[in-house]
Protein backbone atom coordinates (compact mmCIF):
# COMPACT_ATOMS: atom_id res chain seq x y z
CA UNK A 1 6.62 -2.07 -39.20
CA UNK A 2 3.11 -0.56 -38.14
CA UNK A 3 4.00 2.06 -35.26
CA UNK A 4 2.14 1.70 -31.65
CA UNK A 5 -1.08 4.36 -31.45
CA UNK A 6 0.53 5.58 -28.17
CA UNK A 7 4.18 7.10 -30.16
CA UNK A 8 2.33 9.22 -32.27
CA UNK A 9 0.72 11.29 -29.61
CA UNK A 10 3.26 14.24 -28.29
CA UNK A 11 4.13 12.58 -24.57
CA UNK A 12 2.28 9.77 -24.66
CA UNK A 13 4.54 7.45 -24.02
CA UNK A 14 6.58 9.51 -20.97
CA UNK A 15 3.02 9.83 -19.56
CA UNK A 16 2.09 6.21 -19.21
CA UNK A 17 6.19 6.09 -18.11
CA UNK A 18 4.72 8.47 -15.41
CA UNK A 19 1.30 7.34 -14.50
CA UNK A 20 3.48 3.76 -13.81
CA UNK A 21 6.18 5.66 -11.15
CA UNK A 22 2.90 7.48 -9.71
CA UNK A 23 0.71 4.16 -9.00
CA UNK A 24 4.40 2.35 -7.90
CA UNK A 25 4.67 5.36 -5.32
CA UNK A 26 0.85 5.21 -4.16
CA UNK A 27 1.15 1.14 -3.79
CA UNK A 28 4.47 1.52 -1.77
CA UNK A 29 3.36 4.48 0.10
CA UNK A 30 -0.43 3.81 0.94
CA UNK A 31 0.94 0.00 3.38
CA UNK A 32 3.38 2.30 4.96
CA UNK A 33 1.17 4.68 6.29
CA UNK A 34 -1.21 2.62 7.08
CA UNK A 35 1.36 0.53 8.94
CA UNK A 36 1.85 3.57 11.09
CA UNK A 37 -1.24 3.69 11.63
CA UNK A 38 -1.98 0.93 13.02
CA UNK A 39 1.54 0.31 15.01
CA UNK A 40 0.46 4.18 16.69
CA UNK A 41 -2.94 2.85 17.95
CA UNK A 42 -1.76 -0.55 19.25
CA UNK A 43 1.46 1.35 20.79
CA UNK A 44 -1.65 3.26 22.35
CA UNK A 45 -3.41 0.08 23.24
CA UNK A 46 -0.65 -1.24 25.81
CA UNK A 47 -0.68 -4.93 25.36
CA UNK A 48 -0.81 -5.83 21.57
CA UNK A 49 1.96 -6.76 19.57
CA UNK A 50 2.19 -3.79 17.38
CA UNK A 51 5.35 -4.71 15.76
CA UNK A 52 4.05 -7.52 14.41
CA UNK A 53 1.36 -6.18 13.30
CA UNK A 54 2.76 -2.81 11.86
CA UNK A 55 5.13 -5.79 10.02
CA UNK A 56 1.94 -8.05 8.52
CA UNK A 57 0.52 -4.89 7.43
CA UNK A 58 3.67 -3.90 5.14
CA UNK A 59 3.94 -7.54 4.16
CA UNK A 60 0.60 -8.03 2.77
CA UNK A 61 0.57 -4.41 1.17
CA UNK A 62 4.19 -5.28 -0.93
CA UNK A 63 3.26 -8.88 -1.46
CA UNK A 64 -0.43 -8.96 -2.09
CA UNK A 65 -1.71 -5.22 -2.64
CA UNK A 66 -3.39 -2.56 -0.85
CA UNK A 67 -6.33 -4.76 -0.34
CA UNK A 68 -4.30 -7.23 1.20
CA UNK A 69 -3.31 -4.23 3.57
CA UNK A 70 -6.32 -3.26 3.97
CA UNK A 71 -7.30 -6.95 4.82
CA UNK A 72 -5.09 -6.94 7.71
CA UNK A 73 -5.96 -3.72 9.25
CA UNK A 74 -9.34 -4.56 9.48
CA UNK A 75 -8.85 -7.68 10.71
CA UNK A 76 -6.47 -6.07 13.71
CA UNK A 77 -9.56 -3.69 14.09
CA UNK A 78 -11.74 -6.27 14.84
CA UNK A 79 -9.27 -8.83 16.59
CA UNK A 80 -7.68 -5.86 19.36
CA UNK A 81 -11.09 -4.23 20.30
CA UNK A 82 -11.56 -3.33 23.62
């Protein structure tokens, strides 16, 4: 059996294990805020939905990516202009 390149260097291994939990944390963390985000400024705006769209924003960030997030805020900044 030919060992993996990534057991013979000291904590190689528990630092992929960790870069992994880091970039699960950062893609679970990065829809949330910017879910607050954008439920505080159309809480602010007095007429949008912001529910909904604090909701699509958390959707598309755990079910597509950050870009998908991303996607959705700027489409709420250009659909709720004033």
């Amino acid at each position: 059996m030919v060992p993996l390149p990534l057991f013979g260097v000291p904590g190689g291994v528990e630092l992929l294990v960790v870069f992994f939990i880091l970039l699960l944390i950062f893609s679970l963390l990065l829809p949330v805020g910017m879910a607050y985000w954008v439920y505080q400024d159309a809480k602010d705006r007095r007429g949008t939905d912001e529910t909904l769209w604090a909701l699509a924003t958390v959707l598309a960030g755990l079910f597509v990516s950050v870009f998908g997030a991303g996607a959705v805020v700027l489409l709420y900044l250009l659909i709720e202009r004033e």
